[in-house]
N, C-alpha and C. Protein backbone atom coordinates (compact mmCIF):
# COMPACT_ATOMS: atom_id res chain seq x y z
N UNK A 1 101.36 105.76 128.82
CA UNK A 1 102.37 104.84 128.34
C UNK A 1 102.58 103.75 129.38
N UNK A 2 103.03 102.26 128.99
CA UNK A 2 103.06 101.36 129.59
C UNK A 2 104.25 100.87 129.26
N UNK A 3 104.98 100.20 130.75
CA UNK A 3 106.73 100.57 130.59
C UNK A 3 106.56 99.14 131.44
N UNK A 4 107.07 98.25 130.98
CA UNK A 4 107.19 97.09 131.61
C UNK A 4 108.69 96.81 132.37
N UNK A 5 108.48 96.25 133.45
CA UNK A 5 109.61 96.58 134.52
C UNK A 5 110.09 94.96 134.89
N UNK A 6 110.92 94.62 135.01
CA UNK A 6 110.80 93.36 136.17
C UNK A 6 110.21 93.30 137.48
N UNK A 7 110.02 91.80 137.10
CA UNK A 7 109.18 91.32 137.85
C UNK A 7 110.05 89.72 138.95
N UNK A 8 109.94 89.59 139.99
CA UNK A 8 110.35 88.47 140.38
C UNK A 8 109.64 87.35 140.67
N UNK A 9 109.75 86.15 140.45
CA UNK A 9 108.39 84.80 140.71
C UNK A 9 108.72 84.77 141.81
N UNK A 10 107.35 84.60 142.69
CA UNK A 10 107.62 84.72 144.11
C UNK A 10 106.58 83.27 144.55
N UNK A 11 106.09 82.49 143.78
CA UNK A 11 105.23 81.14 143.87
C UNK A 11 104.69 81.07 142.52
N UNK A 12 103.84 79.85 142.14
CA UNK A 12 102.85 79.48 141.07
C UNK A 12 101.74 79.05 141.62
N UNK A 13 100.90 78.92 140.61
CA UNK A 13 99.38 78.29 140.37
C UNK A 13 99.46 78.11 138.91
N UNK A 14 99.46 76.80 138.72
CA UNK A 14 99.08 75.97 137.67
C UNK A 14 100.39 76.73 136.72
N UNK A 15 99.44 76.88 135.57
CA UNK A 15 100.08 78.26 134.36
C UNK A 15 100.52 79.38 134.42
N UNK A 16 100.45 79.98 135.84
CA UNK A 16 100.76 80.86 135.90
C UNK A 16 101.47 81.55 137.56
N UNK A 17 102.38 82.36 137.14
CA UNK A 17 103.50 82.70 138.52
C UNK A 17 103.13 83.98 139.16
N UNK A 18 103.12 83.94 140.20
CA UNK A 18 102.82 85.31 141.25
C UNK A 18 103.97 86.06 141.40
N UNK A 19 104.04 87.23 140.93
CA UNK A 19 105.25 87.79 140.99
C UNK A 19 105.18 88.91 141.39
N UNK A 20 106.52 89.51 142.31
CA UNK A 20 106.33 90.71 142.67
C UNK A 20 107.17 91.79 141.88
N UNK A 21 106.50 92.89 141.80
CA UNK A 21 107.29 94.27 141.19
C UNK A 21 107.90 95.02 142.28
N UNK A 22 107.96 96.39 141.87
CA UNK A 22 108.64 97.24 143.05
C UNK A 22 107.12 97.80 144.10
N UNK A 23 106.07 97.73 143.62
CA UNK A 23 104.72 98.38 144.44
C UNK A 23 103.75 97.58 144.45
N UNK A 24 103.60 96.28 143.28
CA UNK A 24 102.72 95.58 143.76
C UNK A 24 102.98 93.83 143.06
N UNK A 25 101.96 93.11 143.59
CA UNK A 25 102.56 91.86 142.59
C UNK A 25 100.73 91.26 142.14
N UNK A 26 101.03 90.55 141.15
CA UNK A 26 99.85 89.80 140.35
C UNK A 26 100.17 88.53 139.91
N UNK A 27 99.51 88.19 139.29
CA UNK A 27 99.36 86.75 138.40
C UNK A 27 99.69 86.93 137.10
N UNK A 28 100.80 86.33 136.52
CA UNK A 28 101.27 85.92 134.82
C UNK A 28 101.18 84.80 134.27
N UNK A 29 100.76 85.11 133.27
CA UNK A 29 100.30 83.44 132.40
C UNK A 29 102.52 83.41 132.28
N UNK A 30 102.81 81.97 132.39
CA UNK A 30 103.61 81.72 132.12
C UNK A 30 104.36 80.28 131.43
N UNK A 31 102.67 80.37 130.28
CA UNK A 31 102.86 79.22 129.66
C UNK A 31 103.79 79.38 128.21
N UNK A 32 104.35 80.43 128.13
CA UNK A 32 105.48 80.94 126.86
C UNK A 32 106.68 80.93 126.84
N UNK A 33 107.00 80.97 128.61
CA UNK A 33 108.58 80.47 128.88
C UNK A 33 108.71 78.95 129.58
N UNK A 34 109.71 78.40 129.06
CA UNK A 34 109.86 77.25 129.52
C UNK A 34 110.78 77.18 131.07
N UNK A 35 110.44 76.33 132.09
CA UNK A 35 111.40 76.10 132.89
C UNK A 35 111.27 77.19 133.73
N UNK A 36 110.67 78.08 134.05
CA UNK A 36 110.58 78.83 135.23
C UNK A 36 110.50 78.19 136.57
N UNK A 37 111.57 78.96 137.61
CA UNK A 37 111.41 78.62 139.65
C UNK A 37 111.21 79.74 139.97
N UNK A 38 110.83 79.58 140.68
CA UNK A 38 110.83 80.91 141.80
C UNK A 38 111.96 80.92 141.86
N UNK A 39 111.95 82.21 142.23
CA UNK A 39 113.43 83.45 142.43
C UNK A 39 113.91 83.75 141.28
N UNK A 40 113.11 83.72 139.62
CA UNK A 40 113.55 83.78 138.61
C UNK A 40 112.98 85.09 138.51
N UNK A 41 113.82 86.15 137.60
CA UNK A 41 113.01 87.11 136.83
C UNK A 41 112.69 87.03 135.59
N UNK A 42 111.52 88.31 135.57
CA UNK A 42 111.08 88.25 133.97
C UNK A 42 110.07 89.70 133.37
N UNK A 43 110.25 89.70 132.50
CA UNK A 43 109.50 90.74 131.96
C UNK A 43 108.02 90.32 131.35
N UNK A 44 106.59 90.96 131.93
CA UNK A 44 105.51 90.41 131.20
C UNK A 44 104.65 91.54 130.72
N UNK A 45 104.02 91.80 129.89
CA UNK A 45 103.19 92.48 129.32
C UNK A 45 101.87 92.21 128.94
N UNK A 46 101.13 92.97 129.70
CA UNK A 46 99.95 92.51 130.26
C UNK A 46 100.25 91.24 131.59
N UNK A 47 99.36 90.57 131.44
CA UNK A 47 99.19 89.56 132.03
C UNK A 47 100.03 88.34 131.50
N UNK A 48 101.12 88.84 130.80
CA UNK A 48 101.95 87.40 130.27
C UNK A 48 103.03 87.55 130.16
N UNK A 49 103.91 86.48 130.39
CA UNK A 49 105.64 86.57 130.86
C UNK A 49 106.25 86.49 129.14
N UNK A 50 106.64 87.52 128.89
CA UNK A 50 107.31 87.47 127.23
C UNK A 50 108.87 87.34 127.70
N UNK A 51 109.37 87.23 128.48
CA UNK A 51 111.41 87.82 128.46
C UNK A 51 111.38 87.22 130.05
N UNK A 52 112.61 85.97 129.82
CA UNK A 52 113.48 85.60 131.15
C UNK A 52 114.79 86.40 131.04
N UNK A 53 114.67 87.08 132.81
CA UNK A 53 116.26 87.88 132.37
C UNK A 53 116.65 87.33 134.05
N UNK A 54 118.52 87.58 133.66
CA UNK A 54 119.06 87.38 134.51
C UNK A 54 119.34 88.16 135.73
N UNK A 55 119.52 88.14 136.51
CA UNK A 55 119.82 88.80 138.11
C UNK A 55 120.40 90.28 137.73
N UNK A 56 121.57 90.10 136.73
CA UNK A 56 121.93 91.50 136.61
C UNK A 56 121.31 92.63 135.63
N UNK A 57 120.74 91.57 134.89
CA UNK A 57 119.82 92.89 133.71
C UNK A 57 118.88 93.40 134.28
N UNK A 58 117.95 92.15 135.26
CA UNK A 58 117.03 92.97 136.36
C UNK A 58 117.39 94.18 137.25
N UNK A 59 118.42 93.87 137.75
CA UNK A 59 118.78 95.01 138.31
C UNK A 59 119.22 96.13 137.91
N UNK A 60 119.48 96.10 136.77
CA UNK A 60 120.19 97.74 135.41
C UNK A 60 118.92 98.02 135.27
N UNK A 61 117.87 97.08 134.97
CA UNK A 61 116.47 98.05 134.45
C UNK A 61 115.67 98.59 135.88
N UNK A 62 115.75 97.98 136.53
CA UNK A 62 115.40 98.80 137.70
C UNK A 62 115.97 99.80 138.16
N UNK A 63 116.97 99.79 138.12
CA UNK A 63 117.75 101.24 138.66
C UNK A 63 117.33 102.12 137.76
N UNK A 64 117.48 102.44 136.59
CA UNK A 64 116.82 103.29 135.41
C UNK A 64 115.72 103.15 134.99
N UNK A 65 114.81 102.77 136.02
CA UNK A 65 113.65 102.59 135.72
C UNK A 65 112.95 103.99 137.32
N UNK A 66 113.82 103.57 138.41
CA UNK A 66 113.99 104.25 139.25
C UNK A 66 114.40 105.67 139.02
N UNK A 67 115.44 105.67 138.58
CA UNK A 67 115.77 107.23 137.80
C UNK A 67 115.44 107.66 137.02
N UNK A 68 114.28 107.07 136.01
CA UNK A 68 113.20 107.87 135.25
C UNK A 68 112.01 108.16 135.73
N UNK A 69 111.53 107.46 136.73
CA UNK A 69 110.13 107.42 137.63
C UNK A 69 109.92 109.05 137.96
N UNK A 70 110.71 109.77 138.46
CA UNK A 70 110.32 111.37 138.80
C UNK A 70 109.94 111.66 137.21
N UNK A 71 110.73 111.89 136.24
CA UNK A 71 110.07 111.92 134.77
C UNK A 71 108.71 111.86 134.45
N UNK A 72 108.47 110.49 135.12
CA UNK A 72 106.83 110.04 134.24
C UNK A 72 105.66 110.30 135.72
């Protein structure tokens, strides 16, 4: 199963934002949301940014994302 987590933009290239997770970071196409900076979060699946969320929703899904991790 594939559980998509936030992610934070930590720079760009072109179309797409380097972002870090909690263990590693990659490259997202982020030609579907408009108006992205760095220091923004977001949710992507696969390789693509579907959901801009704010500071505090990032942080509710991480914490329970954290307290389900022994689970999976």
């Amino acid at each position: 199963m594939c559980l998509a987590t936030p992610m934070k933009i930590i720079g760009f290239r072109g179309e797409k934002a380097q972002v870090q997770g909690e263990n590693h970071s990659h490259l997202v196409d982020v030609s579907l949301l408009p108006k992205l900076k760095k220091g923004d979060w977001l949710i992507a699946h696969g390789d693509i940014a579907i959901q801009i969320l704010d500071k505090k929703s990032a942080d509710e899904m991480l914490k329970l994302s954290r307290e389900l991790s022994p689970i999976y």
